[in-house]
PDB file of N, CA and C in Angstrom:
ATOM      1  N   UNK A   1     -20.514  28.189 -62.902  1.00  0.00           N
ATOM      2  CA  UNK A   1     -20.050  27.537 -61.676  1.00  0.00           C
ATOM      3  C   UNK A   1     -18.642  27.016 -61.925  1.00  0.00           C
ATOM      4  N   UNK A   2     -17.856  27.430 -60.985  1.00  0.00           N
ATOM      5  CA  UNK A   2     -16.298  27.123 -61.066  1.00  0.00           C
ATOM      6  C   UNK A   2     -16.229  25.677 -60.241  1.00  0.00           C
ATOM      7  N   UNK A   3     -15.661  24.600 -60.655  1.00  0.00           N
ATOM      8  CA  UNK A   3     -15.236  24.129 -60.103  1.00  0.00           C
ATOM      9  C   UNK A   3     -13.838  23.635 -59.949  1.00  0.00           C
ATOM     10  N   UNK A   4     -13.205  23.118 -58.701  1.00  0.00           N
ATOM     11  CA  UNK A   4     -11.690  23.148 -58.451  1.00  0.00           C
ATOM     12  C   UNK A   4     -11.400  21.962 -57.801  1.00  0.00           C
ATOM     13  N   UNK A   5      -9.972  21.290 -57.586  1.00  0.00           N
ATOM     14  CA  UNK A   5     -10.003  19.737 -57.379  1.00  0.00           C
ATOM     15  C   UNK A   5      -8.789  20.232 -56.014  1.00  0.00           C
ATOM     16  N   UNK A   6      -9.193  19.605 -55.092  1.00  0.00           N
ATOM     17  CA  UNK A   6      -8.505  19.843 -53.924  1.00  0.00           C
ATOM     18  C   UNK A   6      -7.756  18.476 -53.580  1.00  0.00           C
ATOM     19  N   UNK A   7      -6.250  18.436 -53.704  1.00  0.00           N
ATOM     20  CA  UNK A   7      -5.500  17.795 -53.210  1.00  0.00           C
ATOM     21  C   UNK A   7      -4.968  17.342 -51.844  1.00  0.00           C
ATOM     22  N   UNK A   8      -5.260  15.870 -51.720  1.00  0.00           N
ATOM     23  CA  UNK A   8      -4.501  15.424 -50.307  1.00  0.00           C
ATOM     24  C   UNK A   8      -3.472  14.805 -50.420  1.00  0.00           C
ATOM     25  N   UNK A   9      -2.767  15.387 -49.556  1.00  0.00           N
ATOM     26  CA  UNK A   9      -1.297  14.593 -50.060  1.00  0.00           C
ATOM     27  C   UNK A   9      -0.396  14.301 -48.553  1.00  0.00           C
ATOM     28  N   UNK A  10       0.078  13.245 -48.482  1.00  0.00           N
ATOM     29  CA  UNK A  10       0.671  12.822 -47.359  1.00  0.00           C
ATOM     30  C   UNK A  10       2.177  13.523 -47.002  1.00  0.00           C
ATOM     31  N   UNK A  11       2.391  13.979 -46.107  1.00  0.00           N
ATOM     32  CA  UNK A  11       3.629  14.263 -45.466  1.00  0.00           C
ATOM     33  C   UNK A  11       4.546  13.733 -44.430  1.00  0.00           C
ATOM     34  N   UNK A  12       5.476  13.516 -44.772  1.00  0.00           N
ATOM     35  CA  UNK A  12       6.548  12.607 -44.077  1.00  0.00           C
ATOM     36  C   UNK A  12       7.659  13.084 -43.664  1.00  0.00           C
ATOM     37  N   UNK A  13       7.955  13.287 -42.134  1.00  0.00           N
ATOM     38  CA  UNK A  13       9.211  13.950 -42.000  1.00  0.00           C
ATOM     39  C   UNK A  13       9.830  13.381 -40.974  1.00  0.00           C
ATOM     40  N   UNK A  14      11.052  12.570 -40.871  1.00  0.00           N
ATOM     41  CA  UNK A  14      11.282  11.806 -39.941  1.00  0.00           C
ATOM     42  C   UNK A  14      10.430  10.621 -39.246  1.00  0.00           C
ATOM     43  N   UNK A  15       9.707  10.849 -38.147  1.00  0.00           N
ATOM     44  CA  UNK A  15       8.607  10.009 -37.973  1.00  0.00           C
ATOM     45  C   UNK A  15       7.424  10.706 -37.645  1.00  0.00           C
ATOM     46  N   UNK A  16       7.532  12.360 -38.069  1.00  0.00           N
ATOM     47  CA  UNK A  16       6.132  12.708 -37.933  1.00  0.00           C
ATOM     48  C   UNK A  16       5.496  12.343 -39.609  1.00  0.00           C
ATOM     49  N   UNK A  17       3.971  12.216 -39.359  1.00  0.00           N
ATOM     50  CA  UNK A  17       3.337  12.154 -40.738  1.00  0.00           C
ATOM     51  C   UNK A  17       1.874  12.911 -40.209  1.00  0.00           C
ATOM     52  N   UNK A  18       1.470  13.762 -41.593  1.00  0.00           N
ATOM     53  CA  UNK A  18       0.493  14.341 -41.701  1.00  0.00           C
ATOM     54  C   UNK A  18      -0.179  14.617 -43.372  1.00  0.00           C
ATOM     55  N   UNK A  19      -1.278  15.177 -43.678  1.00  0.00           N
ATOM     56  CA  UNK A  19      -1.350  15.560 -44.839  1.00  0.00           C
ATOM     57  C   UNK A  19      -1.779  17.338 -44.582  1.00  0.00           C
ATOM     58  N   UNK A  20      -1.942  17.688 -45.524  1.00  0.00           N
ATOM     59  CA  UNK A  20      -2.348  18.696 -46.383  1.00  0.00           C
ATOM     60  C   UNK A  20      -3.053  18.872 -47.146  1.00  0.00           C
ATOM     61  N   UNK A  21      -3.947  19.952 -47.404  1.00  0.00           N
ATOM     62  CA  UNK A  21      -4.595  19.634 -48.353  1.00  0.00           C
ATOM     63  C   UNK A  21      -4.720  21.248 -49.337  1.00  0.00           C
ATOM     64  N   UNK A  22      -4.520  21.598 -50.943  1.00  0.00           N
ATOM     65  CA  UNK A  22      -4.255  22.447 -51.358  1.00  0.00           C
ATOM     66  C   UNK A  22      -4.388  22.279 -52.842  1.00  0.00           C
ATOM     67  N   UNK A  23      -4.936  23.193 -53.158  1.00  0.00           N
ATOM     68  CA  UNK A  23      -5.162  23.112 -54.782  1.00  0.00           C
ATOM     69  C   UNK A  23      -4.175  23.185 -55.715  1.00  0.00           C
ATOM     70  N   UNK A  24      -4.213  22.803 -56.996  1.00  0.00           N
ATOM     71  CA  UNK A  24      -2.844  23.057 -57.811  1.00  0.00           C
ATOM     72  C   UNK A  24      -1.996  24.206 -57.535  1.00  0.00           C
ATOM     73  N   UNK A  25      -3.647  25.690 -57.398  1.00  0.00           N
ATOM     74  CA  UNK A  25      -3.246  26.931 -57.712  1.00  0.00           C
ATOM     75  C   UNK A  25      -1.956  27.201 -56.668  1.00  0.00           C
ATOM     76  N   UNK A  26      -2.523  26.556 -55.511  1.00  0.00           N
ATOM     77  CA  UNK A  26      -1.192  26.578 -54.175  1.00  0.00           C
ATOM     78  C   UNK A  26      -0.242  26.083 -54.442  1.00  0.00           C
ATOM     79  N   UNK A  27       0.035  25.234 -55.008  1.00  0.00           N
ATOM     80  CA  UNK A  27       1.511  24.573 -55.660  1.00  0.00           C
ATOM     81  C   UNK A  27       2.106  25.433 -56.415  1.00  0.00           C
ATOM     82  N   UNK A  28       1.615  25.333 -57.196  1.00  0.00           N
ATOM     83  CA  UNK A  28       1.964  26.941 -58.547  1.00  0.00           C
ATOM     84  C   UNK A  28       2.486  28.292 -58.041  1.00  0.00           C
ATOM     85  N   UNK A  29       1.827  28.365 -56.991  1.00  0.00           N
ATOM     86  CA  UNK A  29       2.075  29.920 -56.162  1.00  0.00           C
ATOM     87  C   UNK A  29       3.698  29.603 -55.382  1.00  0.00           C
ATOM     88  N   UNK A  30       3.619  28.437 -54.567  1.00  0.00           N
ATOM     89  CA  UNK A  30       4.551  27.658 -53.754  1.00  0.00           C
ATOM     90  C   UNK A  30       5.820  27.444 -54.796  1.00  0.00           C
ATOM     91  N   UNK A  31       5.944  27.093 -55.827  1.00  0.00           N
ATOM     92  CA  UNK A  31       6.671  26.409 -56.863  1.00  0.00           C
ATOM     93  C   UNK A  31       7.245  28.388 -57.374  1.00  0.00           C
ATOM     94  N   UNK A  32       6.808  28.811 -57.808  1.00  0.00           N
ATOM     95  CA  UNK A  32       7.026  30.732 -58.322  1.00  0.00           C
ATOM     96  C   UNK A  32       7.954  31.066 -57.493  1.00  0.00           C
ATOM     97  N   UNK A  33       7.590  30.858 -55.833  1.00  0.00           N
ATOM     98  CA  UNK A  33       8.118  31.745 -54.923  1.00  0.00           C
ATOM     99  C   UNK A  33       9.667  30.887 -54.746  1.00  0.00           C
ATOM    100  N   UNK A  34       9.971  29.583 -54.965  1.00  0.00           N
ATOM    101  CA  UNK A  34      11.172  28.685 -54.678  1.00  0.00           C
ATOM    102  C   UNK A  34      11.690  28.713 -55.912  1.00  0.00           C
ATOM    103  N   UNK A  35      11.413  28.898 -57.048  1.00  0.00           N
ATOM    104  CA  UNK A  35      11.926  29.134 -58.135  1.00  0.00           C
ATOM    105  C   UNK A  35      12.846  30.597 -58.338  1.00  0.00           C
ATOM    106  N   UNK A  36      11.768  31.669 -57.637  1.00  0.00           N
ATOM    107  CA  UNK A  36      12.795  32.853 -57.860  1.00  0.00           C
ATOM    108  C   UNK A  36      13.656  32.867 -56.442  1.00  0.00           C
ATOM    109  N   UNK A  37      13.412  32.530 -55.166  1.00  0.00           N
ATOM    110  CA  UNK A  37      14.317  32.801 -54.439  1.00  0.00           C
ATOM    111  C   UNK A  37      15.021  31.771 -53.554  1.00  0.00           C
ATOM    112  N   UNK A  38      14.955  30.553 -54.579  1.00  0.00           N
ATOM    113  CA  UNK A  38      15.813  29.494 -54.094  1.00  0.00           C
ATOM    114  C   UNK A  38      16.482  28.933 -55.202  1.00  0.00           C
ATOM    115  N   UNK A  39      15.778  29.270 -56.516  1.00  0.00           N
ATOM    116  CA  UNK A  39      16.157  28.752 -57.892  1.00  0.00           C
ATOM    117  C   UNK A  39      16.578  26.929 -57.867  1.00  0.00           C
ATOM    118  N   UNK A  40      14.768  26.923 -58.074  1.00  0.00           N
ATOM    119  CA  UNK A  40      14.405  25.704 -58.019  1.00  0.00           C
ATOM    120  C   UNK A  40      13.886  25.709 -59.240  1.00  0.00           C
ATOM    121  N   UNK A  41      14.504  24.196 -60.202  1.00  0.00           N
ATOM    122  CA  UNK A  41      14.280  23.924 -61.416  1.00  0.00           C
ATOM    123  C   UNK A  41      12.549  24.167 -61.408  1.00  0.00           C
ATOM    124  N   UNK A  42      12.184  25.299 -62.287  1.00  0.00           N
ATOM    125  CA  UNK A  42      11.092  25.588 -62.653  1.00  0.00           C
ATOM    126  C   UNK A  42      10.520  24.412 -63.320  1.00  0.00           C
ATOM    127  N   UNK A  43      11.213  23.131 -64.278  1.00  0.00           N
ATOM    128  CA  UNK A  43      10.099  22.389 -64.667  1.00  0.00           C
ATOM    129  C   UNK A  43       9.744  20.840 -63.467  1.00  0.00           C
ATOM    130  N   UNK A  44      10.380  20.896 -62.366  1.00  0.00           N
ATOM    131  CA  UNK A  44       9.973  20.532 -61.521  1.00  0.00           C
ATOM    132  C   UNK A  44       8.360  20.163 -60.733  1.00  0.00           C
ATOM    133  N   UNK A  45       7.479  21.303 -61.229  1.00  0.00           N
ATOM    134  CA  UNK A  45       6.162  20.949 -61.249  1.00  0.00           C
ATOM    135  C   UNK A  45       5.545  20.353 -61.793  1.00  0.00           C
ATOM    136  N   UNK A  46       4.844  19.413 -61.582  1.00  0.00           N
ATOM    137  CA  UNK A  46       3.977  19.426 -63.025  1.00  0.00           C
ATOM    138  C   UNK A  46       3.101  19.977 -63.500  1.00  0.00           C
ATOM    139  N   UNK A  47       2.989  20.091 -65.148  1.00  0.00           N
ATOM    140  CA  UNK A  47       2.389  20.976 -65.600  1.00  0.00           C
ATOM    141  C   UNK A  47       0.650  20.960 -65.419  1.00  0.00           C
ATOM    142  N   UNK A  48       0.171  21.855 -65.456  1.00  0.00           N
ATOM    143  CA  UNK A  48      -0.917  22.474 -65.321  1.00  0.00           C
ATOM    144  C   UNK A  48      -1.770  22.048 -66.349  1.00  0.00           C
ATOM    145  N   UNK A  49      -2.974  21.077 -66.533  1.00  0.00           N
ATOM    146  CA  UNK A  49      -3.826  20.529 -67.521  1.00  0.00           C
ATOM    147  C   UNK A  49      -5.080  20.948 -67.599  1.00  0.00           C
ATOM    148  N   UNK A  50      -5.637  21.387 -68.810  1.00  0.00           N
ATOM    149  CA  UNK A  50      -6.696  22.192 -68.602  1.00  0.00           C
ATOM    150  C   UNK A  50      -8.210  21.222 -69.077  1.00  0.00           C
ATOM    151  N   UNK A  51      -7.709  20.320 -70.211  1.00  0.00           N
ATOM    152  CA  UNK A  51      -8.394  19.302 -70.845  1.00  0.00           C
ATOM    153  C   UNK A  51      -8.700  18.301 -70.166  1.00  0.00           C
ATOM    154  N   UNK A  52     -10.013  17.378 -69.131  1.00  0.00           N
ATOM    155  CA  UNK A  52     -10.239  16.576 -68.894  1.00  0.00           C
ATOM    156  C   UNK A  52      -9.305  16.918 -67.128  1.00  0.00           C
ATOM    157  N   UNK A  53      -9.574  18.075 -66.996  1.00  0.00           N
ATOM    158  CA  UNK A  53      -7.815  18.275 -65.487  1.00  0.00           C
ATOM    159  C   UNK A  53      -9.194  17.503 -64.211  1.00  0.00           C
ATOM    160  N   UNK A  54     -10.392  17.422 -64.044  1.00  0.00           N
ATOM    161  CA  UNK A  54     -11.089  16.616 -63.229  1.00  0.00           C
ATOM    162  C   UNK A  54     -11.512  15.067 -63.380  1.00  0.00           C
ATOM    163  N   UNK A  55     -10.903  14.860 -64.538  1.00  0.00           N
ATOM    164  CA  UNK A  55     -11.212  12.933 -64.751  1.00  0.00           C
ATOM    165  C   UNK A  55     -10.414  12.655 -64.176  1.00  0.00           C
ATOM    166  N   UNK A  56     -11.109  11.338 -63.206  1.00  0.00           N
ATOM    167  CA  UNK A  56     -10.414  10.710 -61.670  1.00  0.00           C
ATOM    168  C   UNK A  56      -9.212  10.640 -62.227  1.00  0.00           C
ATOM    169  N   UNK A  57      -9.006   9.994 -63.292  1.00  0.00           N
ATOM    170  CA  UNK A  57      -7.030   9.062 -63.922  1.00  0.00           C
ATOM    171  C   UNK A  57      -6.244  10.360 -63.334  1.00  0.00           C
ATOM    172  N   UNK A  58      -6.613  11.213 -64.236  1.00  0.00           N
ATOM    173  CA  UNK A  58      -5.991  12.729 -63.894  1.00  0.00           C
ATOM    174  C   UNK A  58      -5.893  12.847 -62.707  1.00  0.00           C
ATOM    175  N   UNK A  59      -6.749  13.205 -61.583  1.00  0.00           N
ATOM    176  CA  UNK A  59      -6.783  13.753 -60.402  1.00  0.00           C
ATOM    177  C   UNK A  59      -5.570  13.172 -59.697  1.00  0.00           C
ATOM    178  N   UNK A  60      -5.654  11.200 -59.893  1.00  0.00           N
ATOM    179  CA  UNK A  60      -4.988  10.872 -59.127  1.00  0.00           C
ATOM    180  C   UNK A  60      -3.580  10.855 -59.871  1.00  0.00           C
ATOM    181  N   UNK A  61      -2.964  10.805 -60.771  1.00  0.00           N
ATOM    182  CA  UNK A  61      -1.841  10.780 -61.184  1.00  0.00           C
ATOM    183  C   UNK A  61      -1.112  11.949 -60.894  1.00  0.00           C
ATOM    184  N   UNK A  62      -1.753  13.578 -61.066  1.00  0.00           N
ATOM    185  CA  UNK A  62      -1.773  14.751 -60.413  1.00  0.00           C
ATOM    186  C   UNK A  62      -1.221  14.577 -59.010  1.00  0.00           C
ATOM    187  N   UNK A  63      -2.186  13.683 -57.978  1.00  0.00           N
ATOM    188  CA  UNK A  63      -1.485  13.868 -56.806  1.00  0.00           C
ATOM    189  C   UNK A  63      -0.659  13.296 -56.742  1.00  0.00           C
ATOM    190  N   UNK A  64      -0.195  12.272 -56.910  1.00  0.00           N
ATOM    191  CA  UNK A  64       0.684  11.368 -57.191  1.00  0.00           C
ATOM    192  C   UNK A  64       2.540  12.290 -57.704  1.00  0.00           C
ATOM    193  N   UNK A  65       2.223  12.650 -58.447  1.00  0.00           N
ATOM    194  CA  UNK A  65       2.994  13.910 -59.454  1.00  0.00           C
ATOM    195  C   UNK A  65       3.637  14.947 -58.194  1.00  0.00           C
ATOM    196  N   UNK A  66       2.569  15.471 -57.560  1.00  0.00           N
ATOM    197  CA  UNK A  66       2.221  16.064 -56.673  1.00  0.00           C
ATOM    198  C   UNK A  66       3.222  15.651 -55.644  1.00  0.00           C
ATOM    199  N   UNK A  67       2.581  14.815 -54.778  1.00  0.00           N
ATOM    200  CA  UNK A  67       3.699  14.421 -54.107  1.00  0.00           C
ATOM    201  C   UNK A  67       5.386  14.014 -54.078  1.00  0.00           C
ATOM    202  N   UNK A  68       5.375  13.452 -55.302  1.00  0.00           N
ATOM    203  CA  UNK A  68       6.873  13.592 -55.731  1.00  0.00           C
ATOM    204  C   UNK A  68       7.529  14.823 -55.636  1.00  0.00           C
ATOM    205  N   UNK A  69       6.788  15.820 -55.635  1.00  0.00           N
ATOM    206  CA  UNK A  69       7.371  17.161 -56.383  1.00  0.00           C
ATOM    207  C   UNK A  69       7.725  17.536 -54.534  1.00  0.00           C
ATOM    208  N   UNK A  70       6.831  17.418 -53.696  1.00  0.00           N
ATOM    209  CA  UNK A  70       6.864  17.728 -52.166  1.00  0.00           C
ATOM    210  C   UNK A  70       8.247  16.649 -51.925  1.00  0.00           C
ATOM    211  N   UNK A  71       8.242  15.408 -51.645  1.00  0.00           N
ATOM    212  CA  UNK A  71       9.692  14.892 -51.742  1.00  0.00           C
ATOM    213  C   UNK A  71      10.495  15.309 -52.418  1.00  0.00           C
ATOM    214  N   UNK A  72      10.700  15.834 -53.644  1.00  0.00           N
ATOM    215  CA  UNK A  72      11.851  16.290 -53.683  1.00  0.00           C
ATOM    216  C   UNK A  72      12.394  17.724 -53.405  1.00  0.00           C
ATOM    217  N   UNK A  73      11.105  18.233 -52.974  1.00  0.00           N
ATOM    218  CA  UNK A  73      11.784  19.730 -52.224  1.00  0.00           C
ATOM    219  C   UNK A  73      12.210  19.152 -51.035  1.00  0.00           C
ATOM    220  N   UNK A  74      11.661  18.379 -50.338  1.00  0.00           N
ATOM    221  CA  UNK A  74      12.142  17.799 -49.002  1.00  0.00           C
ATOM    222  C   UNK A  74      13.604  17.276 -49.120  1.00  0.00           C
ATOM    223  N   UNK A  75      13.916  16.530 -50.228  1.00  0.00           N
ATOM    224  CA  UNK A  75      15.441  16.582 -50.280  1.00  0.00           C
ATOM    225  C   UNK A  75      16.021  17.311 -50.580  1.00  0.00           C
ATOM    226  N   UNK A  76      15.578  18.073 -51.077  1.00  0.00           N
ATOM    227  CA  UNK A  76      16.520  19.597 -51.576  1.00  0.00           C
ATOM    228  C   UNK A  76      17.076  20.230 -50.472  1.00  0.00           C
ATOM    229  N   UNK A  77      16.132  20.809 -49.600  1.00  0.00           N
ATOM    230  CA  UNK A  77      16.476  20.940 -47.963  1.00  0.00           C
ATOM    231  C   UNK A  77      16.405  19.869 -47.126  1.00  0.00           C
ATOM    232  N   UNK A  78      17.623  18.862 -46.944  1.00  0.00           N
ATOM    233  CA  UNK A  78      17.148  18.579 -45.690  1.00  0.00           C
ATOM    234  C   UNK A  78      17.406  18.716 -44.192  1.00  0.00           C
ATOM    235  N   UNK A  79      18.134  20.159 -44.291  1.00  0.00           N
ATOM    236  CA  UNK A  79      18.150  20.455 -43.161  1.00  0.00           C
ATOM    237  C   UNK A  79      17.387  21.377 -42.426  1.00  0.00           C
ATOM    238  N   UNK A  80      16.794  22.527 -43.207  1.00  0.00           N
ATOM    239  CA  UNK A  80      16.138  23.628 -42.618  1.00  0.00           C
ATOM    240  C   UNK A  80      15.539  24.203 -44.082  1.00  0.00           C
ATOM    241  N   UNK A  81      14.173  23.947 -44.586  1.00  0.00           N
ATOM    242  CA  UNK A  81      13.080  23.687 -45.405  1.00  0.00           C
ATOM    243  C   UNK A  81      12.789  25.437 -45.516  1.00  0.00           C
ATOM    244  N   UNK A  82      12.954  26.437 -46.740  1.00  0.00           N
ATOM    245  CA  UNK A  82      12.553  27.274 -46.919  1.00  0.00           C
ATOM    246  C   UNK A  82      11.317  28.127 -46.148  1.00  0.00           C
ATOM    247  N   UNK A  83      10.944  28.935 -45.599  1.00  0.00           N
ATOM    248  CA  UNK A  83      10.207  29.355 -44.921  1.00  0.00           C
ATOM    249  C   UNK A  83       8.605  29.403 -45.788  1.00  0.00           C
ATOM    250  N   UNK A  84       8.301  29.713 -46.883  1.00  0.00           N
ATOM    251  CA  UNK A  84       7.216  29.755 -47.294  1.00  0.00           C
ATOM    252  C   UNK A  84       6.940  27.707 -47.942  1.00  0.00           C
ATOM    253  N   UNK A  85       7.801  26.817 -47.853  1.00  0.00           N
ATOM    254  CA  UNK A  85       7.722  25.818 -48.033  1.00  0.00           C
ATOM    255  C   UNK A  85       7.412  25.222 -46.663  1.00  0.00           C
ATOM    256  N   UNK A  86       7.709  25.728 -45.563  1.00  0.00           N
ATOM    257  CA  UNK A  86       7.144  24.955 -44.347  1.00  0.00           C
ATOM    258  C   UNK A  86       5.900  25.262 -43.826  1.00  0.00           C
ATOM    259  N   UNK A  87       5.300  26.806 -44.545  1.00  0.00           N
ATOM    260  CA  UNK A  87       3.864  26.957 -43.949  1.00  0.00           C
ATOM    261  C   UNK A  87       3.244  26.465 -45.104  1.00  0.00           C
ATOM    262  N   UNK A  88       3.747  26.018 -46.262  1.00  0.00           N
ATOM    263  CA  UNK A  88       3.092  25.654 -46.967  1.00  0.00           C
ATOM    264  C   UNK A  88       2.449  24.101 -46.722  1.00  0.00           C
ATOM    265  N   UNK A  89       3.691  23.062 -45.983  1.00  0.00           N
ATOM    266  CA  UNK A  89       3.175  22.187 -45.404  1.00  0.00           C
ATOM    267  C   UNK A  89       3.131  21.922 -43.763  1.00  0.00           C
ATOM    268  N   UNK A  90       2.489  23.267 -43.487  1.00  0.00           N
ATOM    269  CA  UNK A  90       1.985  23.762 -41.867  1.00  0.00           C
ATOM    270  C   UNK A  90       2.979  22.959 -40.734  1.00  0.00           C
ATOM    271  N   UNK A  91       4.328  23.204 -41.194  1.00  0.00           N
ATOM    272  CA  UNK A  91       5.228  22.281 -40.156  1.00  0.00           C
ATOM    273  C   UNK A  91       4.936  23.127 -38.650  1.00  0.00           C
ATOM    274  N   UNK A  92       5.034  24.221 -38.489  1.00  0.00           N
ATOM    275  CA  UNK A  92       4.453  24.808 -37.428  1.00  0.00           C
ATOM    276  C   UNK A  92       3.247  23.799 -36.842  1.00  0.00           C
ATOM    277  N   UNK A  93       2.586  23.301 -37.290  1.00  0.00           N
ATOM    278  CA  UNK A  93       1.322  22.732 -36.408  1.00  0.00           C
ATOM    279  C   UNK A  93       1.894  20.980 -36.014  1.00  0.00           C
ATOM    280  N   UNK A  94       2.777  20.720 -36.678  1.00  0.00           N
ATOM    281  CA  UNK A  94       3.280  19.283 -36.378  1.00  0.00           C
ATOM    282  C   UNK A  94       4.818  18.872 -35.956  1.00  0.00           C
ATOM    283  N   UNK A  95       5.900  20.105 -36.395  1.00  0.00           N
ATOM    284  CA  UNK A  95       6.919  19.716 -36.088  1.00  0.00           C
ATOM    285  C   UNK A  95       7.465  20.732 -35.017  1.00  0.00           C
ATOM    286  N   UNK A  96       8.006  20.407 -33.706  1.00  0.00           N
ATOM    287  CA  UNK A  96       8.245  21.064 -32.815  1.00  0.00           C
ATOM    288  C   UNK A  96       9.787  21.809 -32.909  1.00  0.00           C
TER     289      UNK A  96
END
């Protein structure tokens, strides 16, 4: 039995706010694709823990981590947010 830790993480954009919700593996995938075609500092993520990666401390410091990493792509663009970075945080469903 696999199990996997699903992240909520708050989003903030002007005065809309929403969350998301997405597993590391989606970050990782998200983080690959802005790395090769935006050349975004690859150690920018945080790294991937395999030892103890579901003890709560972990989980939450992870999202925590997590979210930083979403703010600072948000400052990276802040004018017009990479295309696989905005469905990544479904701006289509919240920002008009």
């Amino acid at each position: 039995i696999s199990s996997f830790q699903v992240y909520i993480i708050q989003v903030s954009v002007g005065s809309h706010q929403w969350t998301v919700k997405h597993r590391y593996s989606d970050f990782h995938d998200l983080h690959e694709k802005l790395v090769s075609e935006k050349k975004i500092d690859k150690n920018l993520l945080p790294p991937k823990k395999i030892i103890g990666k579901n003890s709560k401390s972990l989980v939450e410091k992870r999202q925590k981590d997590l979210e930083i990493y979403l703010q600072t792509l948000l400052l990276k663009f802040p004018v017009t947010a990479p295309k696989v970075l905005s469905h990544f945080l479904h701006f289509h469903l919240y920002v008009s």
